[in-house]
PDB file of N, CA and C in Angstrom:
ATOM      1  N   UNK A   1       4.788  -9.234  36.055  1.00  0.00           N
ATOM      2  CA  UNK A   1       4.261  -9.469  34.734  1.00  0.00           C
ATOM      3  C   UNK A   1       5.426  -9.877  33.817  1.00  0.00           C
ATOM      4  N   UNK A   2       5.243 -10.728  33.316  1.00  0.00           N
ATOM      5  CA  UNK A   2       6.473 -11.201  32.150  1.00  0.00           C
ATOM      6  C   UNK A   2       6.536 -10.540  30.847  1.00  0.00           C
ATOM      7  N   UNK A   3       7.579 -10.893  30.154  1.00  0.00           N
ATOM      8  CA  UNK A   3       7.953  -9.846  28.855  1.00  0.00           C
ATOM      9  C   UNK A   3       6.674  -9.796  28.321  1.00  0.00           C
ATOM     10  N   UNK A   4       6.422 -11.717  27.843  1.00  0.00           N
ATOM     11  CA  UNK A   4       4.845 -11.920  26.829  1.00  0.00           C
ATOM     12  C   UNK A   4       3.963 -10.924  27.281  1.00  0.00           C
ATOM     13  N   UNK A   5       3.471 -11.299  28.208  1.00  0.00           N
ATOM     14  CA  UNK A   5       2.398 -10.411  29.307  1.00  0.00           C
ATOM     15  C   UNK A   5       2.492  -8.908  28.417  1.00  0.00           C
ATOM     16  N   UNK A   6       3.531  -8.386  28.630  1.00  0.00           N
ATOM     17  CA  UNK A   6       3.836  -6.638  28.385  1.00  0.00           C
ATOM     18  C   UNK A   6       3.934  -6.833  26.590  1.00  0.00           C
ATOM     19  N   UNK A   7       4.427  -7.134  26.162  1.00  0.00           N
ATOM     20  CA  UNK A   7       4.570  -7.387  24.550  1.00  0.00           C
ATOM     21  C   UNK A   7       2.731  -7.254  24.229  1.00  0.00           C
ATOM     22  N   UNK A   8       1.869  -8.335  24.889  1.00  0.00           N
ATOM     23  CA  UNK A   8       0.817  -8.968  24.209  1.00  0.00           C
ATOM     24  C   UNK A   8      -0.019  -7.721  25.079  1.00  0.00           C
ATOM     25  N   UNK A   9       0.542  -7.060  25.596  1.00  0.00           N
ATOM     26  CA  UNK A   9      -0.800  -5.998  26.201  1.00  0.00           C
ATOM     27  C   UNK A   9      -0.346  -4.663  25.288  1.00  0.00           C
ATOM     28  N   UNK A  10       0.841  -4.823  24.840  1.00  0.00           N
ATOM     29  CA  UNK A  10       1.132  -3.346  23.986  1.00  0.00           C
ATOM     30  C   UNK A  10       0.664  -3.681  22.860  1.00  0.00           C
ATOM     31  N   UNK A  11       0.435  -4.796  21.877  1.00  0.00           N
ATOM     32  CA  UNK A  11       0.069  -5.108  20.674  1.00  0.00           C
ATOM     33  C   UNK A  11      -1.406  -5.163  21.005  1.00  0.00           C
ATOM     34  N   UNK A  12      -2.158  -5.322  21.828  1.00  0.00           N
ATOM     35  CA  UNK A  12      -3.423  -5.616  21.823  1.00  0.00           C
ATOM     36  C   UNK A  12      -4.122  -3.830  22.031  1.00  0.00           C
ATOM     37  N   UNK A  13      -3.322  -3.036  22.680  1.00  0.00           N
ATOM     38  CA  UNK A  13      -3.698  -1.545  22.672  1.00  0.00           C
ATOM     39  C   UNK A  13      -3.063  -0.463  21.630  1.00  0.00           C
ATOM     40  N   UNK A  14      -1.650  -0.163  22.001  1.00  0.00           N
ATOM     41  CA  UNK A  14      -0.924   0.601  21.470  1.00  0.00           C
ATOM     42  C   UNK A  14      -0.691   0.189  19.662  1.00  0.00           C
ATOM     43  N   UNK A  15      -0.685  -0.629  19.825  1.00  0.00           N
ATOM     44  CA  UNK A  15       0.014  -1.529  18.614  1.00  0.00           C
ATOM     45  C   UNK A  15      -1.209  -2.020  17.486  1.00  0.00           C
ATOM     46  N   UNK A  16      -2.291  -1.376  17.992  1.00  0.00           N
ATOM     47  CA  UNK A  16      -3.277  -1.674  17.566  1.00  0.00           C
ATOM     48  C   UNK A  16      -3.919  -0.549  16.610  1.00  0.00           C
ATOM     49  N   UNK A  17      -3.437   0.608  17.526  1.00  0.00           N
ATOM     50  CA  UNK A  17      -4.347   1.860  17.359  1.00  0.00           C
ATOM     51  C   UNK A  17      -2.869   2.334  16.258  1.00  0.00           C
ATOM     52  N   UNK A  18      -1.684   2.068  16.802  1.00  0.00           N
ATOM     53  CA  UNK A  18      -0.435   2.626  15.189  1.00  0.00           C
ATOM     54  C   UNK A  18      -1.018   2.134  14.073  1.00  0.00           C
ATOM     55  N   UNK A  19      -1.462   0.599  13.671  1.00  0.00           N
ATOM     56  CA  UNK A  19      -1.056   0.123  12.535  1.00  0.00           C
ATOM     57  C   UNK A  19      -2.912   0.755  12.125  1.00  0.00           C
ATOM     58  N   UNK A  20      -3.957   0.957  12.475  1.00  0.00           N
ATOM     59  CA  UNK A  20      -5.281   1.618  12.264  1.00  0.00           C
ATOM     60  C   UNK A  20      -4.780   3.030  11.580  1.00  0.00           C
ATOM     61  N   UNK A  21      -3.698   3.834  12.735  1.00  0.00           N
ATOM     62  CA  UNK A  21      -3.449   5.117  11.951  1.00  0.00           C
ATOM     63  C   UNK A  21      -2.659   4.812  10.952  1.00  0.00           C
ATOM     64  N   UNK A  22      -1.789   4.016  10.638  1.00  0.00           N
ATOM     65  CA  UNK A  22      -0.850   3.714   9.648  1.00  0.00           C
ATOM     66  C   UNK A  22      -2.107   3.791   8.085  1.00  0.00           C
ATOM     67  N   UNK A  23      -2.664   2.473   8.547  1.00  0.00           N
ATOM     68  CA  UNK A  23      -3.773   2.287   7.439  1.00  0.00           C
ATOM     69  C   UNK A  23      -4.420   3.377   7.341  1.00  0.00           C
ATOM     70  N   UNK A  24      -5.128   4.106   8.021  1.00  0.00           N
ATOM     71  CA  UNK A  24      -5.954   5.223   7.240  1.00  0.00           C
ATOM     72  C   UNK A  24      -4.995   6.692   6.692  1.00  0.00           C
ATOM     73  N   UNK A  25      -3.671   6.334   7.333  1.00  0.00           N
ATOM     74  CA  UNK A  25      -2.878   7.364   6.622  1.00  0.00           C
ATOM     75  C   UNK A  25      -2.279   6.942   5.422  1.00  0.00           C
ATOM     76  N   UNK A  26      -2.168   5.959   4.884  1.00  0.00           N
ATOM     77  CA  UNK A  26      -1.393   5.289   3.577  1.00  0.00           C
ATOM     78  C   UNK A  26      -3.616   5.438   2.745  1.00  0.00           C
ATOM     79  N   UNK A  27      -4.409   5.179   3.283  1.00  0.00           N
ATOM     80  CA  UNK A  27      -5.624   5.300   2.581  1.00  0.00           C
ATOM     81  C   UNK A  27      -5.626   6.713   2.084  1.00  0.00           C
ATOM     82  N   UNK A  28      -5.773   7.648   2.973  1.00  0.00           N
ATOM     83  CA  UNK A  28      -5.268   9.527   2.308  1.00  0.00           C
ATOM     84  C   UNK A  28      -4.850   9.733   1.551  1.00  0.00           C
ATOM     85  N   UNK A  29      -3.402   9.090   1.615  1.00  0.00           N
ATOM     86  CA  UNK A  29      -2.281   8.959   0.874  1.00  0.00           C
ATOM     87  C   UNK A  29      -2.904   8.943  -0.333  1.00  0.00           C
ATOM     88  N   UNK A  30      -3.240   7.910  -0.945  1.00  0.00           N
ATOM     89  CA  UNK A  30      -3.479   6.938  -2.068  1.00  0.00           C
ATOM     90  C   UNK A  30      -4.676   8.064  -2.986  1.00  0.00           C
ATOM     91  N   UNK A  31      -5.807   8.637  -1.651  1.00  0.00           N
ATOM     92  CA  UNK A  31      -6.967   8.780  -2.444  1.00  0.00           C
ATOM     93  C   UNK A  31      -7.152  10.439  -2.208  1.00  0.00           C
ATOM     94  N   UNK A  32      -5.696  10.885  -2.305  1.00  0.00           N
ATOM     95  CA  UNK A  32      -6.073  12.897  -2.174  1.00  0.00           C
ATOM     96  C   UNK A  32      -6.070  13.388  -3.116  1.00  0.00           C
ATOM     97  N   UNK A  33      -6.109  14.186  -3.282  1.00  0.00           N
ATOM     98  CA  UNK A  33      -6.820  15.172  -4.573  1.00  0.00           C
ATOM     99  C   UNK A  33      -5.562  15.095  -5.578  1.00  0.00           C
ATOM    100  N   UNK A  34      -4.573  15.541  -5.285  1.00  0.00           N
ATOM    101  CA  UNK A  34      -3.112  15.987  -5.985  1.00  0.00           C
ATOM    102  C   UNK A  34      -2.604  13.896  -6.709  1.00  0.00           C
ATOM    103  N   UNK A  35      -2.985  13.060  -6.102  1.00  0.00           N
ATOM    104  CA  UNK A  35      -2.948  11.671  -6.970  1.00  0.00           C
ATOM    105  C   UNK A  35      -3.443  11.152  -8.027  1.00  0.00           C
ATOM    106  N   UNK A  36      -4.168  11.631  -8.824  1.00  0.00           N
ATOM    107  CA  UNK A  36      -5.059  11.218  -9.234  1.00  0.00           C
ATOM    108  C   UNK A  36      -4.386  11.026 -10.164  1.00  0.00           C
ATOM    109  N   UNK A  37      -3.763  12.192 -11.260  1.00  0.00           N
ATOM    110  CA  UNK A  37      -2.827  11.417 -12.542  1.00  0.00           C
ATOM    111  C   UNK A  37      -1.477  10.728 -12.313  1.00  0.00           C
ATOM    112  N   UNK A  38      -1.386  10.904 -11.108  1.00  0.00           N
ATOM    113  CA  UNK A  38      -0.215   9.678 -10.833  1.00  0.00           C
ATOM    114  C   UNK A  38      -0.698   8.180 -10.900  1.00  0.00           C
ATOM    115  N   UNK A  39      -1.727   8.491 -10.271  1.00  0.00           N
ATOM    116  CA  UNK A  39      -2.440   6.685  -9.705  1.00  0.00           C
ATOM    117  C   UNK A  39      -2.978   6.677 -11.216  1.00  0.00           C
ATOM    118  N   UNK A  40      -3.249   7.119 -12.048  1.00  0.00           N
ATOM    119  CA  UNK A  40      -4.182   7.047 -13.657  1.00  0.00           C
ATOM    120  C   UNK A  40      -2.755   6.633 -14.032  1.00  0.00           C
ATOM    121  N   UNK A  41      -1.473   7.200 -14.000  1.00  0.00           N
ATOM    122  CA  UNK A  41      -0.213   6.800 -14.615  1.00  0.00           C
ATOM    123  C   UNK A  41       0.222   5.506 -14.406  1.00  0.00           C
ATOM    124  N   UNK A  42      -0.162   5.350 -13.384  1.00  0.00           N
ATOM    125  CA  UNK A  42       0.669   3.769 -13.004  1.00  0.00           C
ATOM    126  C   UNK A  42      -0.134   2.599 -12.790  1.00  0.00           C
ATOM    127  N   UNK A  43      -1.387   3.028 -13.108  1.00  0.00           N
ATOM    128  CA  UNK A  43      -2.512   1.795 -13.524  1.00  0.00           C
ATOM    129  C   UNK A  43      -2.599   1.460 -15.059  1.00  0.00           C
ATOM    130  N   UNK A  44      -2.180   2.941 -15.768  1.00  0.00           N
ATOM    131  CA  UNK A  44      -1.724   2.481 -17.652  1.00  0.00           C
ATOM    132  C   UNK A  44      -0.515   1.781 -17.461  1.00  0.00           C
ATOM    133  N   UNK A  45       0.754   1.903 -16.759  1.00  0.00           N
ATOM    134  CA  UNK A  45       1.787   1.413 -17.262  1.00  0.00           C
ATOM    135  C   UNK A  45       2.053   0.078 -17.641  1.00  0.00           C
ATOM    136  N   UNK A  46       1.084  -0.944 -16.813  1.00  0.00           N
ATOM    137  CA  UNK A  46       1.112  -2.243 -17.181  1.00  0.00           C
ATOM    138  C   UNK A  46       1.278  -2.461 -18.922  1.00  0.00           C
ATOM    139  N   UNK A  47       0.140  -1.525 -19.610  1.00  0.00           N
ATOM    140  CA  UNK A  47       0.053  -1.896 -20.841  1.00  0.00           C
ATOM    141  C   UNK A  47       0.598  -0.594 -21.606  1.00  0.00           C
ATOM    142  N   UNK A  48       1.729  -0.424 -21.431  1.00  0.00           N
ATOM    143  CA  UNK A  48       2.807   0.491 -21.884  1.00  0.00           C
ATOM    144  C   UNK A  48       2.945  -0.760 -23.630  1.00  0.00           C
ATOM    145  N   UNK A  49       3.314  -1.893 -23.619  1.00  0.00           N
ATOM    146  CA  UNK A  49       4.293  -2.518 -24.087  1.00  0.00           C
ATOM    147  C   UNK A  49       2.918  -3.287 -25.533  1.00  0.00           C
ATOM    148  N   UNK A  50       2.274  -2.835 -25.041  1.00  0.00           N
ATOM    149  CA  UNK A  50       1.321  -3.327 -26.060  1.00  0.00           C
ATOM    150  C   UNK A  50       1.163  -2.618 -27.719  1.00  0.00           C
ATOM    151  N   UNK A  51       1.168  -1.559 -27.118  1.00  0.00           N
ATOM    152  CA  UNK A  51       1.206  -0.779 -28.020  1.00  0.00           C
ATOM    153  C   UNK A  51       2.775  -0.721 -29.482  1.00  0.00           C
ATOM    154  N   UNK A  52       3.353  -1.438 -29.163  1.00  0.00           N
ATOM    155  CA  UNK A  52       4.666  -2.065 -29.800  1.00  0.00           C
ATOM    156  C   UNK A  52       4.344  -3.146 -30.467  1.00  0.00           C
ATOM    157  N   UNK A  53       3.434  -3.919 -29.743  1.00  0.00           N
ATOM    158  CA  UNK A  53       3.221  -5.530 -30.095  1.00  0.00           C
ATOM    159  C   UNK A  53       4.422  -6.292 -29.583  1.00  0.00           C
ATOM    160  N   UNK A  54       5.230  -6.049 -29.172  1.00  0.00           N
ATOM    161  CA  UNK A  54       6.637  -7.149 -28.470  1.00  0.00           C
ATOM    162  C   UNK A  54       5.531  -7.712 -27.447  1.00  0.00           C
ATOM    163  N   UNK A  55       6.277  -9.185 -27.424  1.00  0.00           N
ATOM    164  CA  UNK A  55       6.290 -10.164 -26.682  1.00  0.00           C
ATOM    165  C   UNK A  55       7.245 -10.468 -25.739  1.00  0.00           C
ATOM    166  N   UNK A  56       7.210 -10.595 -24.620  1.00  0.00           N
ATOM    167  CA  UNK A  56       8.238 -10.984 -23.408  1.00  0.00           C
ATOM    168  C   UNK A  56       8.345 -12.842 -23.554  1.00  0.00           C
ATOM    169  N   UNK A  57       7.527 -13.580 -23.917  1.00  0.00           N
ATOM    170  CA  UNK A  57       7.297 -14.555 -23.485  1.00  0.00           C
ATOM    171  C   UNK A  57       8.558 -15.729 -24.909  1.00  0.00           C
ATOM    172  N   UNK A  58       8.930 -14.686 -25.841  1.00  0.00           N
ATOM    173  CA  UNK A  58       9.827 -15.297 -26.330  1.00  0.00           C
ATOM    174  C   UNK A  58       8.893 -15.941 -27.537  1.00  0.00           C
ATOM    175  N   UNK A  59       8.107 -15.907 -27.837  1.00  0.00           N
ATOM    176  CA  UNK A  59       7.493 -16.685 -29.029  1.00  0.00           C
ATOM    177  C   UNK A  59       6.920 -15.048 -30.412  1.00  0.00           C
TER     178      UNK A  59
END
């Protein structure tokens, strides 16, 4: 069996089932109980700068 062969049979099984657990462990991550005013914190921060009225854009 050649490298490809072994490469393309570990990505099609092994390599398949990591990046599935990867994703539903970064999904946990994101949506557990203890996040919630973090993720509320850093969805306001965009419009931190509004509240000043400054402009970035130079005009």
């Amino acid at each position: 069996m050649s490298l490809y062969d072994q490469l393309r049979h570990f990505a099609d099984s092994y390599g398949l089932v990591a990046l599935l657990l990867l994703f539903f462990g970064i999904c946990l991550w994101v949506f557990r109980p203890g996040a919630k005013q973090r993720n509320q914190e850093a969805a306001r921060s965009i419009f931190n700068d509004e509240d000043t009225g400054e402009r970035h854009d130079g005009k």
